[in-house]
PDB file of N, CA and C in Angstrom:
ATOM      1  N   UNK A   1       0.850  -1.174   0.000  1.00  0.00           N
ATOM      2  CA  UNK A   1       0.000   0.000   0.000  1.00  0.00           C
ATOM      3  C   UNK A   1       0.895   1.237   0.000  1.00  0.00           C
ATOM      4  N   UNK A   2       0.406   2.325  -0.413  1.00  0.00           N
ATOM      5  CA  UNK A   2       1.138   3.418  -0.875  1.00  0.00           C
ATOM      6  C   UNK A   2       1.242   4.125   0.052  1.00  0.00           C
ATOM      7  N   UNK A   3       1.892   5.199   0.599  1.00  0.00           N
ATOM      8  CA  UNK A   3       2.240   6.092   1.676  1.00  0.00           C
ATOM      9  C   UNK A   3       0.804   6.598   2.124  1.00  0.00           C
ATOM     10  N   UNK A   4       0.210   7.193   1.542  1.00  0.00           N
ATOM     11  CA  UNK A   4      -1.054   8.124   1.717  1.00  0.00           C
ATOM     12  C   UNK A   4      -1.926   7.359   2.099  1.00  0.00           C
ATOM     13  N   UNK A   5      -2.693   6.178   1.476  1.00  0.00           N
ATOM     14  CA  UNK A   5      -3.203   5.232   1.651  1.00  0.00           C
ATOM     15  C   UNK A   5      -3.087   4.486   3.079  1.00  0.00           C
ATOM     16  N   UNK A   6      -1.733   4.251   3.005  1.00  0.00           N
ATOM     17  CA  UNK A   6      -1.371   3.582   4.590  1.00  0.00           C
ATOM     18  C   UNK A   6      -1.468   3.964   5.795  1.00  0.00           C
ATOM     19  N   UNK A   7      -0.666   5.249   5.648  1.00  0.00           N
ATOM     20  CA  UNK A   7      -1.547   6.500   6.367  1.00  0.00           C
ATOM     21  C   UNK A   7      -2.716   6.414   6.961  1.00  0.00           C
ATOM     22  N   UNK A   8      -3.590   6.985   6.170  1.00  0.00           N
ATOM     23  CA  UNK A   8      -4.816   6.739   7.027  1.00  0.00           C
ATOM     24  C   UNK A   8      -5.728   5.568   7.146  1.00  0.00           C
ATOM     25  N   UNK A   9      -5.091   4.523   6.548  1.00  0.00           N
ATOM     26  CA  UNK A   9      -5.619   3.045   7.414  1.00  0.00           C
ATOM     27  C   UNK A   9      -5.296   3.324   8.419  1.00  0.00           C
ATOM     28  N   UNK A  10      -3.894   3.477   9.172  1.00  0.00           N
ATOM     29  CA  UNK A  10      -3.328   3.446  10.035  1.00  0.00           C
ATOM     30  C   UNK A  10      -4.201   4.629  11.378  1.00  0.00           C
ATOM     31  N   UNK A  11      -4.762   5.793  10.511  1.00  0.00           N
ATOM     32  CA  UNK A  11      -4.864   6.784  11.535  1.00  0.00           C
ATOM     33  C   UNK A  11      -6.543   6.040  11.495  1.00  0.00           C
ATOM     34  N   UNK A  12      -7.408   5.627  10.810  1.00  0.00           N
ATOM     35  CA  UNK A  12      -8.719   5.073  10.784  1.00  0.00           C
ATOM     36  C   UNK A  12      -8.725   3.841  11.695  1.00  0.00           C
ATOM     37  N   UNK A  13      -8.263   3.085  11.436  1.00  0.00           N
ATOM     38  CA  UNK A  13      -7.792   1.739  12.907  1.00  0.00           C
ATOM     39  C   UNK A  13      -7.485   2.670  14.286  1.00  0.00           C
ATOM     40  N   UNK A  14      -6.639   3.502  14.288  1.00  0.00           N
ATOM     41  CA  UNK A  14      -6.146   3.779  15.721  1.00  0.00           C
ATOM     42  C   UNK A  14      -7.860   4.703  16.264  1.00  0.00           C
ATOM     43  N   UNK A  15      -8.218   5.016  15.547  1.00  0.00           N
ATOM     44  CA  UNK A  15      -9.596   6.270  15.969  1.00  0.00           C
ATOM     45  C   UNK A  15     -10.577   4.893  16.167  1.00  0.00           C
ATOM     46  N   UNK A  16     -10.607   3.970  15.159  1.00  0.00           N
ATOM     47  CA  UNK A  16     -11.565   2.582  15.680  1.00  0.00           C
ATOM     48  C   UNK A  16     -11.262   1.937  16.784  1.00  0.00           C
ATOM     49  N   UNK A  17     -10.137   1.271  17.228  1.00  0.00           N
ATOM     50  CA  UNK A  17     -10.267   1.146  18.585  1.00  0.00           C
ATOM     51  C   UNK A  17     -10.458   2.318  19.412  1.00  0.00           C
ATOM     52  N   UNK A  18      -9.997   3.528  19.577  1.00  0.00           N
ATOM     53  CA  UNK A  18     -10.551   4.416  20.158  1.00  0.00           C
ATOM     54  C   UNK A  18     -12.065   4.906  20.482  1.00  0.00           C
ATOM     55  N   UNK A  19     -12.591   4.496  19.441  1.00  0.00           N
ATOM     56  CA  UNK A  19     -14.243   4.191  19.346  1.00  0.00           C
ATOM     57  C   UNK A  19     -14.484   3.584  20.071  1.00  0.00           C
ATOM     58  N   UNK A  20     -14.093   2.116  19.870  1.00  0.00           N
ATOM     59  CA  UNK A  20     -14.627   1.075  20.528  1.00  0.00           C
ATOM     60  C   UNK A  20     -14.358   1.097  22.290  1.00  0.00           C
ATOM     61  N   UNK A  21     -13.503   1.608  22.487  1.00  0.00           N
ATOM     62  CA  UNK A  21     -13.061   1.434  23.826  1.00  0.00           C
ATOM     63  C   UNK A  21     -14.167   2.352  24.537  1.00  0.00           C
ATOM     64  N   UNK A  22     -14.253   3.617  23.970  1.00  0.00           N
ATOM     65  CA  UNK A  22     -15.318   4.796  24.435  1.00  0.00           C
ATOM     66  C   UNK A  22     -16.630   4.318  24.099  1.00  0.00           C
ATOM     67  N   UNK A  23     -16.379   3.383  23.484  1.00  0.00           N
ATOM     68  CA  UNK A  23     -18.079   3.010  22.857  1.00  0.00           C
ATOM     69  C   UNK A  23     -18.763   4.253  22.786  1.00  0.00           C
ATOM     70  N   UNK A  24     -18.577   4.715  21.232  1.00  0.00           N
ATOM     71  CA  UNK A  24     -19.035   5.351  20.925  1.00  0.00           C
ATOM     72  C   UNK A  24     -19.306   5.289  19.387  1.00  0.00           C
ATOM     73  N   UNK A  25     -20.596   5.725  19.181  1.00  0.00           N
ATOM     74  CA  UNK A  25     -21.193   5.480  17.706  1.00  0.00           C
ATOM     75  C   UNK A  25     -19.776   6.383  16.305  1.00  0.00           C
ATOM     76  N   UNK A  26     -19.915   5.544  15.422  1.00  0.00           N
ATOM     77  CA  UNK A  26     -19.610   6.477  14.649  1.00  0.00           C
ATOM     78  C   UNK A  26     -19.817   7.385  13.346  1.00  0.00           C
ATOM     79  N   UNK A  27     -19.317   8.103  13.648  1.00  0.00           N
ATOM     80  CA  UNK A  27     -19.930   9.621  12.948  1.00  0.00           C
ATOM     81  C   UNK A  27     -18.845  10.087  11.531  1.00  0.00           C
ATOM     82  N   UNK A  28     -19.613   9.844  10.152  1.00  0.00           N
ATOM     83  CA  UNK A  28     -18.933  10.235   9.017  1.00  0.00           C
ATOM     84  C   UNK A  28     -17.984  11.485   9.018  1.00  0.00           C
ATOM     85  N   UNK A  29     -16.904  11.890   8.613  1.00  0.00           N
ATOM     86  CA  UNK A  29     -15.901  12.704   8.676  1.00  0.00           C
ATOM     87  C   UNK A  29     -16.261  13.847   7.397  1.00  0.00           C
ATOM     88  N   UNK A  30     -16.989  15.123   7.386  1.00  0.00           N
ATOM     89  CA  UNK A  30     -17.438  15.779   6.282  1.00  0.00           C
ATOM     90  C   UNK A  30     -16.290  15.495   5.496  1.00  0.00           C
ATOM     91  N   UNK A  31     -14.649  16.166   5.843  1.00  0.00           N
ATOM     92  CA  UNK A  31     -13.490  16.602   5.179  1.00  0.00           C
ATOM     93  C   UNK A  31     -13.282  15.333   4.391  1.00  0.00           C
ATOM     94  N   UNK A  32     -13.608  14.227   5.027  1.00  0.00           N
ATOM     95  CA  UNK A  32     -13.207  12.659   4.292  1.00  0.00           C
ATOM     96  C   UNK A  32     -13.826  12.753   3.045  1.00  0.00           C
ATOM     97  N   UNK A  33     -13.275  11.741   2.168  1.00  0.00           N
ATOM     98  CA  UNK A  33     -13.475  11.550   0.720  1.00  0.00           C
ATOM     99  C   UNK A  33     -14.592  10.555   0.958  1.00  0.00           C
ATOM    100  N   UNK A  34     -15.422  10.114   0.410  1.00  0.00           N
ATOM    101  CA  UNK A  34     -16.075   9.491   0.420  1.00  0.00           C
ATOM    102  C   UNK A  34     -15.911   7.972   0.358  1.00  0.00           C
ATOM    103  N   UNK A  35     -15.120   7.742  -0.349  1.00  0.00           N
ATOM    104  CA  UNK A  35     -14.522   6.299   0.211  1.00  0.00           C
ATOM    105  C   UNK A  35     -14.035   6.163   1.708  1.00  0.00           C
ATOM    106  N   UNK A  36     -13.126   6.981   1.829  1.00  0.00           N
ATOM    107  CA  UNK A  36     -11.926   6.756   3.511  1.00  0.00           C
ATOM    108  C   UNK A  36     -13.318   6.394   4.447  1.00  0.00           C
ATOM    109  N   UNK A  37     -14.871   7.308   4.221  1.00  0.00           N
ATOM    110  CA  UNK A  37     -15.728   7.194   4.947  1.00  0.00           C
ATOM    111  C   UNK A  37     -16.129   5.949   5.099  1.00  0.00           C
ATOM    112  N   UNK A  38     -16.727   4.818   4.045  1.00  0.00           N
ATOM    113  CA  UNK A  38     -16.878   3.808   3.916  1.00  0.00           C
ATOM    114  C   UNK A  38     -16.189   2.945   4.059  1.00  0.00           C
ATOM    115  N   UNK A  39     -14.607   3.075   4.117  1.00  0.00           N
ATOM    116  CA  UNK A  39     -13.882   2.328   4.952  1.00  0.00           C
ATOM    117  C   UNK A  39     -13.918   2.357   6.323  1.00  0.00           C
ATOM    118  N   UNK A  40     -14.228   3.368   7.036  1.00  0.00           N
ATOM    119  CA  UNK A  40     -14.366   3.771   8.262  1.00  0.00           C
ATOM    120  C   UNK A  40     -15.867   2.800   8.747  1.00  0.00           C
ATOM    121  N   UNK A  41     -16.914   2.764   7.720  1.00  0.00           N
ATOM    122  CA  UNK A  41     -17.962   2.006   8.403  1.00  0.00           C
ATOM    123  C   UNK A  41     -17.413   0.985   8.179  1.00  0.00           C
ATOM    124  N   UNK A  42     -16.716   0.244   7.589  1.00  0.00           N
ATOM    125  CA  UNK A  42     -16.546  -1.499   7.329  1.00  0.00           C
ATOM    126  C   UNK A  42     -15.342  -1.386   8.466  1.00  0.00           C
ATOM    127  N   UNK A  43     -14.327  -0.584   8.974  1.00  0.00           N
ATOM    128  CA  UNK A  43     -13.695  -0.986  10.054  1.00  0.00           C
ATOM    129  C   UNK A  43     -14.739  -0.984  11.456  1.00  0.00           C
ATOM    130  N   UNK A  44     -15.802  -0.275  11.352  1.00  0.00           N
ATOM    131  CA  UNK A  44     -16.869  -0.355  12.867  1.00  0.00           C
ATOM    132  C   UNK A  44     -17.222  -1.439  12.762  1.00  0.00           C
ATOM    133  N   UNK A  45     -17.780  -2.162  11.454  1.00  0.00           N
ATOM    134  CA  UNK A  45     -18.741  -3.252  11.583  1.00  0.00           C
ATOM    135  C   UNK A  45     -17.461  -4.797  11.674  1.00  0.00           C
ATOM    136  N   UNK A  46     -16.607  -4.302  11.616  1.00  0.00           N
ATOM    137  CA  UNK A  46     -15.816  -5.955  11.630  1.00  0.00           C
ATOM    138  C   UNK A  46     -15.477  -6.121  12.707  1.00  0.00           C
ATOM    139  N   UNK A  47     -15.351  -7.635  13.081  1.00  0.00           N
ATOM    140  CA  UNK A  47     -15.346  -8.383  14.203  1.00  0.00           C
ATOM    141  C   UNK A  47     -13.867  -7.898  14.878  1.00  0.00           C
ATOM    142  N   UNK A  48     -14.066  -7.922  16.017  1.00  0.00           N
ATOM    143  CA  UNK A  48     -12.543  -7.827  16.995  1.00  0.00           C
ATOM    144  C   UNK A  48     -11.795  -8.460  16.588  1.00  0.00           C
ATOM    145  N   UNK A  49     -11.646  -9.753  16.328  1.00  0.00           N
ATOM    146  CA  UNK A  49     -10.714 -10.472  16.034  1.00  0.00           C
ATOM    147  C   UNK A  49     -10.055 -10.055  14.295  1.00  0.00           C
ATOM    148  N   UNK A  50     -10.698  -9.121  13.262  1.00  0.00           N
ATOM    149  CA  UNK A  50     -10.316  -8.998  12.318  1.00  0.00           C
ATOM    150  C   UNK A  50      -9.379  -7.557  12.634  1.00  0.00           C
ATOM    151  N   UNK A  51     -10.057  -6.577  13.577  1.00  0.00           N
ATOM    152  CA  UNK A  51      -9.531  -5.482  13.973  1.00  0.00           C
ATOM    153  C   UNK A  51      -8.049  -5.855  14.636  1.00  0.00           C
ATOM    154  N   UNK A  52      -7.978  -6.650  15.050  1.00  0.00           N
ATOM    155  CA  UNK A  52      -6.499  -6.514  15.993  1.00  0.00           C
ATOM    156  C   UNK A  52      -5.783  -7.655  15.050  1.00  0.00           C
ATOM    157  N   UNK A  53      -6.389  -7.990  13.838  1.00  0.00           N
ATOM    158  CA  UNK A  53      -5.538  -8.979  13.120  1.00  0.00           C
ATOM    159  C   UNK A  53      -4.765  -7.150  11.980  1.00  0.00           C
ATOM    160  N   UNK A  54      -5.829  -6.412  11.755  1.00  0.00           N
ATOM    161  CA  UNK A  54      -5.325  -5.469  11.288  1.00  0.00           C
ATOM    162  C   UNK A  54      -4.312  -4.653  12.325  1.00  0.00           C
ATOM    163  N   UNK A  55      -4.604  -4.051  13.365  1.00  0.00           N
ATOM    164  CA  UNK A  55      -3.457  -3.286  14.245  1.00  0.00           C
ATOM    165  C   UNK A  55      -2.659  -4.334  13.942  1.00  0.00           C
ATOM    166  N   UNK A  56      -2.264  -5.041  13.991  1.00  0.00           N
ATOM    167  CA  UNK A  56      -0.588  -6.464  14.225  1.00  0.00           C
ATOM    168  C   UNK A  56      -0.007  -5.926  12.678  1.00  0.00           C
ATOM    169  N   UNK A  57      -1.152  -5.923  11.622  1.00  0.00           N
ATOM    170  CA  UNK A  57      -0.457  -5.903  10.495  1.00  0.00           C
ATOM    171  C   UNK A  57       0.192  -4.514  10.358  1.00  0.00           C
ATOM    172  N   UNK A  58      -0.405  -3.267  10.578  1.00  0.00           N
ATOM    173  CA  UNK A  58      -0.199  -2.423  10.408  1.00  0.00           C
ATOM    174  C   UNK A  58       1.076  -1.813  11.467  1.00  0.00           C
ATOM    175  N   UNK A  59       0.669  -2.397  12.517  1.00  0.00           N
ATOM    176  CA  UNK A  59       1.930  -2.258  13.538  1.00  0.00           C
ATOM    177  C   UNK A  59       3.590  -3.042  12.769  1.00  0.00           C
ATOM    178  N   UNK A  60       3.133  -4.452  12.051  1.00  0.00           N
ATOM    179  CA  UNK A  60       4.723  -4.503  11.275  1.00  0.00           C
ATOM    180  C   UNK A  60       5.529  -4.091  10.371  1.00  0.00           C
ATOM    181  N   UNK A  61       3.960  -3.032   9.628  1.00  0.00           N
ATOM    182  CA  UNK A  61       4.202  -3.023   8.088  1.00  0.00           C
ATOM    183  C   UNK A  61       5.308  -1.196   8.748  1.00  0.00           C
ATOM    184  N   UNK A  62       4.964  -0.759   9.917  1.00  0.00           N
ATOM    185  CA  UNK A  62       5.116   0.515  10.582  1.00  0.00           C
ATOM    186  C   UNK A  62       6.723  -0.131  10.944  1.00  0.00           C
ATOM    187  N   UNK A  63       7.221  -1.046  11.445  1.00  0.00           N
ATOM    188  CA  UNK A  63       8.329  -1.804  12.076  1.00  0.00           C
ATOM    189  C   UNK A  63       8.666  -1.664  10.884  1.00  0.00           C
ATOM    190  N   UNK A  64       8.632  -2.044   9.752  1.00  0.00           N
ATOM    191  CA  UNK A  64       9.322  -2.702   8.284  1.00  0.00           C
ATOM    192  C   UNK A  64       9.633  -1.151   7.796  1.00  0.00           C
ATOM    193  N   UNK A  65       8.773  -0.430   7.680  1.00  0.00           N
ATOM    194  CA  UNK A  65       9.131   1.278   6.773  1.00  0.00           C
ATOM    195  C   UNK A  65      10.167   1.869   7.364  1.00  0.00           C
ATOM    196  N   UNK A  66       9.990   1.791   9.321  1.00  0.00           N
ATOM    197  CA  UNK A  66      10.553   2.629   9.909  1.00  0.00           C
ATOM    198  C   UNK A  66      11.366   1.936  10.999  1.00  0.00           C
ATOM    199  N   UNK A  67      12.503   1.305  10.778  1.00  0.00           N
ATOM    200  CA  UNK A  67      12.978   0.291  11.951  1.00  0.00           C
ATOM    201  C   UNK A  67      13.660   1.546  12.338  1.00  0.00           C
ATOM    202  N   UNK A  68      14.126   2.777  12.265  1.00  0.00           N
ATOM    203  CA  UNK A  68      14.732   3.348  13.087  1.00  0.00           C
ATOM    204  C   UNK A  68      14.014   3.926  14.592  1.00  0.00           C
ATOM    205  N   UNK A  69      12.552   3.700  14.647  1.00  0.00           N
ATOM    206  CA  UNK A  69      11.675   3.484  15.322  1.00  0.00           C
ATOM    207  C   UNK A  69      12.606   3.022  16.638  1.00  0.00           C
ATOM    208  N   UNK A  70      12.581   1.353  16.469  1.00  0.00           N
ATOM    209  CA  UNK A  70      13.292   1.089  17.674  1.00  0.00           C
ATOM    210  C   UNK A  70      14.059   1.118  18.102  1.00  0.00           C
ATOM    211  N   UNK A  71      15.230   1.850  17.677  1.00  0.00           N
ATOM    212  CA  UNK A  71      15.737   2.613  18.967  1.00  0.00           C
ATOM    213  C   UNK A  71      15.779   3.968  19.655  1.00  0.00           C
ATOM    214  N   UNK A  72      14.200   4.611  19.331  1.00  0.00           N
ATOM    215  CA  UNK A  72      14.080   5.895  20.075  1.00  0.00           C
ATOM    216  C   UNK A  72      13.793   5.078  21.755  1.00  0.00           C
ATOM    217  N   UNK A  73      14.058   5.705  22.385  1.00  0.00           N
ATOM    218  CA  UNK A  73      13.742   5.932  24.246  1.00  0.00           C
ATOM    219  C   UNK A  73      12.252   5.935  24.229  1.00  0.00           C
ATOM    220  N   UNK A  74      11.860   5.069  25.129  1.00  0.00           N
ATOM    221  CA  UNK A  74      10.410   5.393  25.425  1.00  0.00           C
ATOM    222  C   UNK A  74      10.206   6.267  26.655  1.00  0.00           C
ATOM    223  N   UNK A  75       8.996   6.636  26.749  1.00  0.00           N
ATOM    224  CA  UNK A  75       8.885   7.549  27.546  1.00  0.00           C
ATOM    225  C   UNK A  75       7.724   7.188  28.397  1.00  0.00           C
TER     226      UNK A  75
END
């Protein structure tokens, strides 16, 4: 997947569990394109177990672009 693209899978997953944890409904993004939106409902409606099969992926594909990642200091 392409930079831009990955992107906001990445920022659409992190706001979906954030949803989910707040349980809270979700609400279409005007500024969004109309697709990113409809991706956004098919990430609400999929099962937990597909959601955290996506964070794992997206968390390696983030390890693989950017290994200089691990060795910043955590905080």
């Amino acid at each position: 997947m392409f930079e831009p693209g990955f992107s906001e899978l990445a920022v659409d997953l992190y706001e979906e569990v954030l949803r989910r944890k707040a349980n809270e409904t979700l609400n279409p993004h005007e500024n969004y394109h109309s697709k990113r939106n409809e991706t956004r409902i098919r990430l609400a409606s999929a099962h937990i177990s597909k959601v955290k099969t996506l964070v794992s992926d997206v968390y390696h594909e983030l390890d693989r672009r950017f290994p200089e990642l691990k060795t910043l200091p955590r905080t």
